[in-house]
Protein backbone atom coordinates (compact mmCIF):
# COMPACT_ATOMS: atom_id res chain seq x y z
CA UNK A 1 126.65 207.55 -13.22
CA UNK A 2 123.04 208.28 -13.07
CA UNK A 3 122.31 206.56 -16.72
CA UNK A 4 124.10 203.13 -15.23
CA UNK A 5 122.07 203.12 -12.24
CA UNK A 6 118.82 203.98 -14.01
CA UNK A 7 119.82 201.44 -16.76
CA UNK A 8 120.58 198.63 -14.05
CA UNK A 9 116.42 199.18 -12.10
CA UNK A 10 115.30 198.58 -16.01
CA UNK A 11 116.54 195.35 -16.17
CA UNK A 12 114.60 192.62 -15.19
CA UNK A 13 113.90 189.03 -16.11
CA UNK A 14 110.94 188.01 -18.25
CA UNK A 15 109.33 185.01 -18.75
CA UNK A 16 106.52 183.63 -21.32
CA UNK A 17 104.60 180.89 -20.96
CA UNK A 18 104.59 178.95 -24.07
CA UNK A 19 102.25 175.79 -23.62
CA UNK A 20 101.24 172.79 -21.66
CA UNK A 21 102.04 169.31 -22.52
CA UNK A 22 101.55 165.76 -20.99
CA UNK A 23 103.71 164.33 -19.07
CA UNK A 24 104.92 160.71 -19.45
CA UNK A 25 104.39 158.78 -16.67
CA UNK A 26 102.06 157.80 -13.77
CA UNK A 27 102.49 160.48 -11.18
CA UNK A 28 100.47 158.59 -8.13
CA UNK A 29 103.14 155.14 -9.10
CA UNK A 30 104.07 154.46 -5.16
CA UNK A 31 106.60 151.57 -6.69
CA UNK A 32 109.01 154.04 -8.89
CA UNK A 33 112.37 154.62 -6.63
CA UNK A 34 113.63 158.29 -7.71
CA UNK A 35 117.37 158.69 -6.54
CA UNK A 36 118.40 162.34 -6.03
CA UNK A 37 120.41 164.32 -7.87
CA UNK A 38 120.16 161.55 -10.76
CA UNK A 39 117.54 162.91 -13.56
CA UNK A 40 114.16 160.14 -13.48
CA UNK A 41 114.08 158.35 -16.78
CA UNK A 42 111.47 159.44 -19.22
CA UNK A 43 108.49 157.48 -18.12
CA UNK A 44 108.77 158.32 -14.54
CA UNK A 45 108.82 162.23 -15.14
CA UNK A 46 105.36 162.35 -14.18
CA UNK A 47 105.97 160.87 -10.74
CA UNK A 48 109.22 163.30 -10.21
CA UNK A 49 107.64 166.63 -10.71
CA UNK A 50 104.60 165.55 -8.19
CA UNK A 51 107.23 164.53 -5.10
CA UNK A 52 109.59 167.39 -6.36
CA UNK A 53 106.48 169.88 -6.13
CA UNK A 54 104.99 168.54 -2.93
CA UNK A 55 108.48 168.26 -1.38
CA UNK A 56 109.45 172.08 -2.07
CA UNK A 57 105.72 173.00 -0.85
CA UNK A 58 106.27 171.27 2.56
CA UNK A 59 103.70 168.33 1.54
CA UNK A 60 104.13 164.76 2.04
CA UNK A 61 105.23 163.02 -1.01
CA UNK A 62 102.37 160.71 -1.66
CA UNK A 63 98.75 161.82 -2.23
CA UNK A 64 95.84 159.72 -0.43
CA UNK A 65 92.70 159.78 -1.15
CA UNK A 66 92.02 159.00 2.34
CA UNK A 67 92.54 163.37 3.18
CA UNK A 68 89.93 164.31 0.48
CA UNK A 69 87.33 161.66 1.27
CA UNK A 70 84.94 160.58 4.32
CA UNK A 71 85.31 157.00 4.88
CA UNK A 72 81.72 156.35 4.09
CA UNK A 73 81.95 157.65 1.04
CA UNK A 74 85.22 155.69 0.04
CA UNK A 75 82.99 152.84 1.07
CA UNK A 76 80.17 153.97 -0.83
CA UNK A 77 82.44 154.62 -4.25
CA UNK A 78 83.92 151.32 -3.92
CA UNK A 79 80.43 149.57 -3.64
CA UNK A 80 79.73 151.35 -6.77
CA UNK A 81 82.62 150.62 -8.91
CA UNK A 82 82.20 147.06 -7.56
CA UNK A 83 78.36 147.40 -9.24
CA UNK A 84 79.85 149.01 -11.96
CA UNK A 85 82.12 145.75 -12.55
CA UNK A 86 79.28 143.39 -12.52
CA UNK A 87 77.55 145.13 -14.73
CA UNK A 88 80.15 144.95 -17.16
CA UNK A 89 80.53 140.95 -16.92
């Protein structure tokens, strides 16, 4: 009896990580509808595993940029991308 019990605390689960790969998809698309418990198509996988993460971490399922930035310097990024624009007209 001691043998099984020893032989049961040696198993355990392992698991490898085997590589990274992108993800099809736009994960920050506010317009794709994901229905639950029906898998997302293939180019919406991107948006699923960002609401499926934030979900199971208690987060709301969009991201704003509006919680990472001061408003003067969304103001000030905009001016510049609007400079950058001209510039490239």
């Amino acid at each position: 009896m001691i043998m099984f019990e020893e032989a049961q605390i040696l198993q355990n689960c392992r698991s490898v990580f085997d590589h990274w790969a992108i993800v099809p998809g736009d994960p920050l698309d506010k317009s794709i509808v994901l229905w639950p418990l029906e898998p997302a198509p293939i180019q919406h996988l991107a948006r699923e595993f960002v609401v499926n993460t934030r979900h199971r971490k208690g987060m709301s399922e969009d991201v704003s940029i509006n919680k990472f930035f001061y408003k003067e310097m969304m103001v000030e990024l905009a001016q510049q991308a609007a400079d950058l624009h001209q510039q490239m007209i």
